[in-house]
C-alpha atoms as a PDB file:
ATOM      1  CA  UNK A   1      -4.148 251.679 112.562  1.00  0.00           C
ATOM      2  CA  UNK A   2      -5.008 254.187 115.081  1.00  0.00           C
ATOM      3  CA  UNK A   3      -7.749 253.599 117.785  1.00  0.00           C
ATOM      4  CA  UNK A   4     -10.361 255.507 115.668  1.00  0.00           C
ATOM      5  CA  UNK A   5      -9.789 254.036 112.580  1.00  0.00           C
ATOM      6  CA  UNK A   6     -11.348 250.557 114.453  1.00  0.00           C
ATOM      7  CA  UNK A   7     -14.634 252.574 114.719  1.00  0.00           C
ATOM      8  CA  UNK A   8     -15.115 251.363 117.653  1.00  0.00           C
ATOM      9  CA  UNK A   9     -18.720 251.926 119.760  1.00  0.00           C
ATOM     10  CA  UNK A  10     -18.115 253.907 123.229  1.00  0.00           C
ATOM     11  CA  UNK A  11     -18.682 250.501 124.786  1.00  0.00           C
ATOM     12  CA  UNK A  12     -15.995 248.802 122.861  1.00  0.00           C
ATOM     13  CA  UNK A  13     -13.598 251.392 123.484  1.00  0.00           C
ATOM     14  CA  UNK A  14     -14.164 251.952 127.141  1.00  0.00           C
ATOM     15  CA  UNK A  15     -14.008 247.839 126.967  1.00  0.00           C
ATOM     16  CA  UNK A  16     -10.165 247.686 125.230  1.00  0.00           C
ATOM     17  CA  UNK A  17      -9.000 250.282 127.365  1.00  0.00           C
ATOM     18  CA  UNK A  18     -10.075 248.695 130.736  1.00  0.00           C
ATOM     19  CA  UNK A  19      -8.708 245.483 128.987  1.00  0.00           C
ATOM     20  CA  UNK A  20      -5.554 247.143 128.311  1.00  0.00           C
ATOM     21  CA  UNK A  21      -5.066 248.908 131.842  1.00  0.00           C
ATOM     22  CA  UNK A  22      -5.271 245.217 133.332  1.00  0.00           C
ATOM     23  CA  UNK A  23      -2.497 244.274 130.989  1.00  0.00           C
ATOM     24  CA  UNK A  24      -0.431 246.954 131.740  1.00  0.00           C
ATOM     25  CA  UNK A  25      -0.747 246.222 135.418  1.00  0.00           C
ATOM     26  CA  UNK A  26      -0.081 242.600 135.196  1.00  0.00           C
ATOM     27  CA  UNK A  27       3.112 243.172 133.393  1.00  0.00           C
ATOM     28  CA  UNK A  28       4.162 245.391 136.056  1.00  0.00           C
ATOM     29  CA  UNK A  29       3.377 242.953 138.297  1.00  0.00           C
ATOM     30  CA  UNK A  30       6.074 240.888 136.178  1.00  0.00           C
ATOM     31  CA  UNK A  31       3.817 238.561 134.595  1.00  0.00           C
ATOM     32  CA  UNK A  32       4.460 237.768 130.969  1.00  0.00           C
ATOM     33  CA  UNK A  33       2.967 239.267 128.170  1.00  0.00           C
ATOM     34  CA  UNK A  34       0.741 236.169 127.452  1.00  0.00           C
ATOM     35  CA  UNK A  35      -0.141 235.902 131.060  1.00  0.00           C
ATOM     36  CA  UNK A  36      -1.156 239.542 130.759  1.00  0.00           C
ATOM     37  CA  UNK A  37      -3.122 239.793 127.865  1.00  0.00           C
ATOM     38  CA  UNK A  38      -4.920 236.343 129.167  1.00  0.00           C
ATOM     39  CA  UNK A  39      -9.059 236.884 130.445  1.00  0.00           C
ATOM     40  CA  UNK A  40     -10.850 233.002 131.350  1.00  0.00           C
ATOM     41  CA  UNK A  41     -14.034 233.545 130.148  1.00  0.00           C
ATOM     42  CA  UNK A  42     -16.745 236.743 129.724  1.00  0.00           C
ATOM     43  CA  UNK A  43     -17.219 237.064 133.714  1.00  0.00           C
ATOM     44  CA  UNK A  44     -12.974 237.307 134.142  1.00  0.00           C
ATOM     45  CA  UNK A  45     -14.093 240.257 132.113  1.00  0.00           C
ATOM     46  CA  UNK A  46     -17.493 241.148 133.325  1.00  0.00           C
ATOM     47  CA  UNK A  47     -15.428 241.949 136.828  1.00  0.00           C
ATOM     48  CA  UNK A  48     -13.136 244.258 135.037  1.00  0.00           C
ATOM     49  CA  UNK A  49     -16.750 246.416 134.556  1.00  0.00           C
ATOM     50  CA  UNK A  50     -18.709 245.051 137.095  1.00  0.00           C
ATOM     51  CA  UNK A  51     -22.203 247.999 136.014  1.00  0.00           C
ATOM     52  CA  UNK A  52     -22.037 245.769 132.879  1.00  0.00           C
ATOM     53  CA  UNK A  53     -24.300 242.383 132.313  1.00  0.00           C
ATOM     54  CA  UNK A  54     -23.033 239.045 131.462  1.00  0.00           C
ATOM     55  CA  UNK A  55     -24.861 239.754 127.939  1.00  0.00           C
ATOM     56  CA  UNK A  56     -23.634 243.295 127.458  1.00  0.00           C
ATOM     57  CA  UNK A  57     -19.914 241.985 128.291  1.00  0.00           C
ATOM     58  CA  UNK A  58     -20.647 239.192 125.751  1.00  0.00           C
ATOM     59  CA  UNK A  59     -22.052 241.804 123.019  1.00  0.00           C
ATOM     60  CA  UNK A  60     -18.772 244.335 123.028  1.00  0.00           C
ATOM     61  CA  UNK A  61     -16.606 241.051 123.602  1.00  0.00           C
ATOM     62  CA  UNK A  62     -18.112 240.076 120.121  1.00  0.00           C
ATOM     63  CA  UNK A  63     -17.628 243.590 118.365  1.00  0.00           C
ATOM     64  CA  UNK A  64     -14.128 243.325 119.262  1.00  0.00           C
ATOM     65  CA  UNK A  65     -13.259 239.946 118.318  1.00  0.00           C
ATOM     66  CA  UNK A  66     -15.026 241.425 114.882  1.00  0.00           C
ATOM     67  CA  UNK A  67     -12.858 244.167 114.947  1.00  0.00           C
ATOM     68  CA  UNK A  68      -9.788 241.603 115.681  1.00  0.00           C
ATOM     69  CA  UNK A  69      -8.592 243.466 118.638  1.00  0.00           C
ATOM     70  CA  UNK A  70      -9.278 240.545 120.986  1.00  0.00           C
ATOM     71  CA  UNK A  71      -8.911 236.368 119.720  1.00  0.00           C
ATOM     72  CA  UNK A  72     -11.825 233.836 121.973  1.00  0.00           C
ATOM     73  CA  UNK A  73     -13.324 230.523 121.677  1.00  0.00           C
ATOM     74  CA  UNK A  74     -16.671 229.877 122.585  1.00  0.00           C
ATOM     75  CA  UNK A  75     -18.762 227.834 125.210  1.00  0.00           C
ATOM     76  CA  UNK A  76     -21.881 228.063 125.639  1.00  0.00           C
ATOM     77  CA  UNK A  77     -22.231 230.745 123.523  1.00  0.00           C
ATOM     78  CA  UNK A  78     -20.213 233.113 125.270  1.00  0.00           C
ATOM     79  CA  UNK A  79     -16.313 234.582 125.299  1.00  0.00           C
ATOM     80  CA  UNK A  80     -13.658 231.913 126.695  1.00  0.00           C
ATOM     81  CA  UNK A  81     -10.103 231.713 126.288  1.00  0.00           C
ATOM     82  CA  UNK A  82      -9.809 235.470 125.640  1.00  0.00           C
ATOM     83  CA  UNK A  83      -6.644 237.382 124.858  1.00  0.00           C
ATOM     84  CA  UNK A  84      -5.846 240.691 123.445  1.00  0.00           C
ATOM     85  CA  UNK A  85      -4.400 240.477 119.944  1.00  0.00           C
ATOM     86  CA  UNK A  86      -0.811 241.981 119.074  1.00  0.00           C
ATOM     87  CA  UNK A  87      -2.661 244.556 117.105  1.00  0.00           C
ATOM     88  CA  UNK A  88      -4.703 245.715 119.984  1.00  0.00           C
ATOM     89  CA  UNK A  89      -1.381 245.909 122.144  1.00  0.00           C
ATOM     90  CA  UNK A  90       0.252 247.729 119.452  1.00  0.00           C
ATOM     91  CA  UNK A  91      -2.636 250.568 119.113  1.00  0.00           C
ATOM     92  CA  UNK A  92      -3.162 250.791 122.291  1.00  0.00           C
ATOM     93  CA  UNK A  93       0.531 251.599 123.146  1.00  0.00           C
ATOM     94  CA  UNK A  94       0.530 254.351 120.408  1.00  0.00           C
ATOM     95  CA  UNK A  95      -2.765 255.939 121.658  1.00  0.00           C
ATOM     96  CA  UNK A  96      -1.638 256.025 125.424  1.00  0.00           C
ATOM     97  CA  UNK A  97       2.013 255.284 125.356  1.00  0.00           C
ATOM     98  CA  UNK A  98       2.551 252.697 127.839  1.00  0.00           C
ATOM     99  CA  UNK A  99       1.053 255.081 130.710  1.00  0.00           C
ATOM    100  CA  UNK A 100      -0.758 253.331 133.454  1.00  0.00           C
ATOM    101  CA  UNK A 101      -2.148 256.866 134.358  1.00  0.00           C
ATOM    102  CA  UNK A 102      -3.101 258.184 131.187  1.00  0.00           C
ATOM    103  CA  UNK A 103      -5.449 254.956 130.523  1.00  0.00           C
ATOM    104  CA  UNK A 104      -6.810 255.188 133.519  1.00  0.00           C
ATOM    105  CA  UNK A 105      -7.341 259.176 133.097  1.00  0.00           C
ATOM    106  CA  UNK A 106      -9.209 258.532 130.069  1.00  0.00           C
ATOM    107  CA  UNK A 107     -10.932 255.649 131.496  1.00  0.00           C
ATOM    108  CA  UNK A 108     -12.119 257.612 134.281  1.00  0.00           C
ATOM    109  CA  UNK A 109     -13.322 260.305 131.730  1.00  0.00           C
ATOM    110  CA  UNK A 110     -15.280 257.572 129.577  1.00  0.00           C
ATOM    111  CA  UNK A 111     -17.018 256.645 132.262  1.00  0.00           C
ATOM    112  CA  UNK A 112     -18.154 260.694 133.460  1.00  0.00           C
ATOM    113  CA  UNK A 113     -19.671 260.734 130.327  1.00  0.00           C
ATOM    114  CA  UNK A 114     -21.274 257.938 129.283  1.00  0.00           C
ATOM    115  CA  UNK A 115     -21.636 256.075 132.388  1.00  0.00           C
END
């Protein structure tokens, strides 16, 4: 699938891609690809987009567990344990190839216009 066949909200995709930028740099950092794809809990997250709440983190967290692009447990009724699925790796490297620069292009982008 391609990244707009998830239909995806702006949040959600602004979400994966910052998601997927911290993977990218962890594995160039030489950690492994679980290590990378690895976030704690909702507020390992919430500092990835720190002009987000706790409960808006938790909300696009949830709509992309839905969409399968990210696996969690829960505690306390929010986001632990929270990895990026294969499938979410997979789209993501089609849509921006691998490119450090071009995610964080478009990220930048996202966030002109909707943030």
């Amino acid at each position: 699938m391609t990244f707009d066949d998830y239909n995806l909200t702006k949040d959600a995709k602004y979400l994966i891609s910052v998601l997927y930028k911290e993977y990218l740099s962890r594995r160039k950092q030489g950690k492994s690809k679980n290590e990378s794809g690895f976030f704690l809990d909702v507020r390992d997250v919430q500092e990835l987009v720190p002009h987000w709440s706790i409960d808006d983190t938790t909300t696009v967290c949830n709509e992309l567990k839905n969409k399968k692009l990210i696996d969690c447990r829960y505690g306390s009724n929010r986001p632990i344990n929270i990895h990026l699925t294969t499938d979410a790796i997979f789209m993501l490297e089609n849509k921006f190839k691998n490119n450090v620069k071009t995610v964080i292009g478009y990220i930048k982008d996202f966030k002109d216009i909707f943030f």
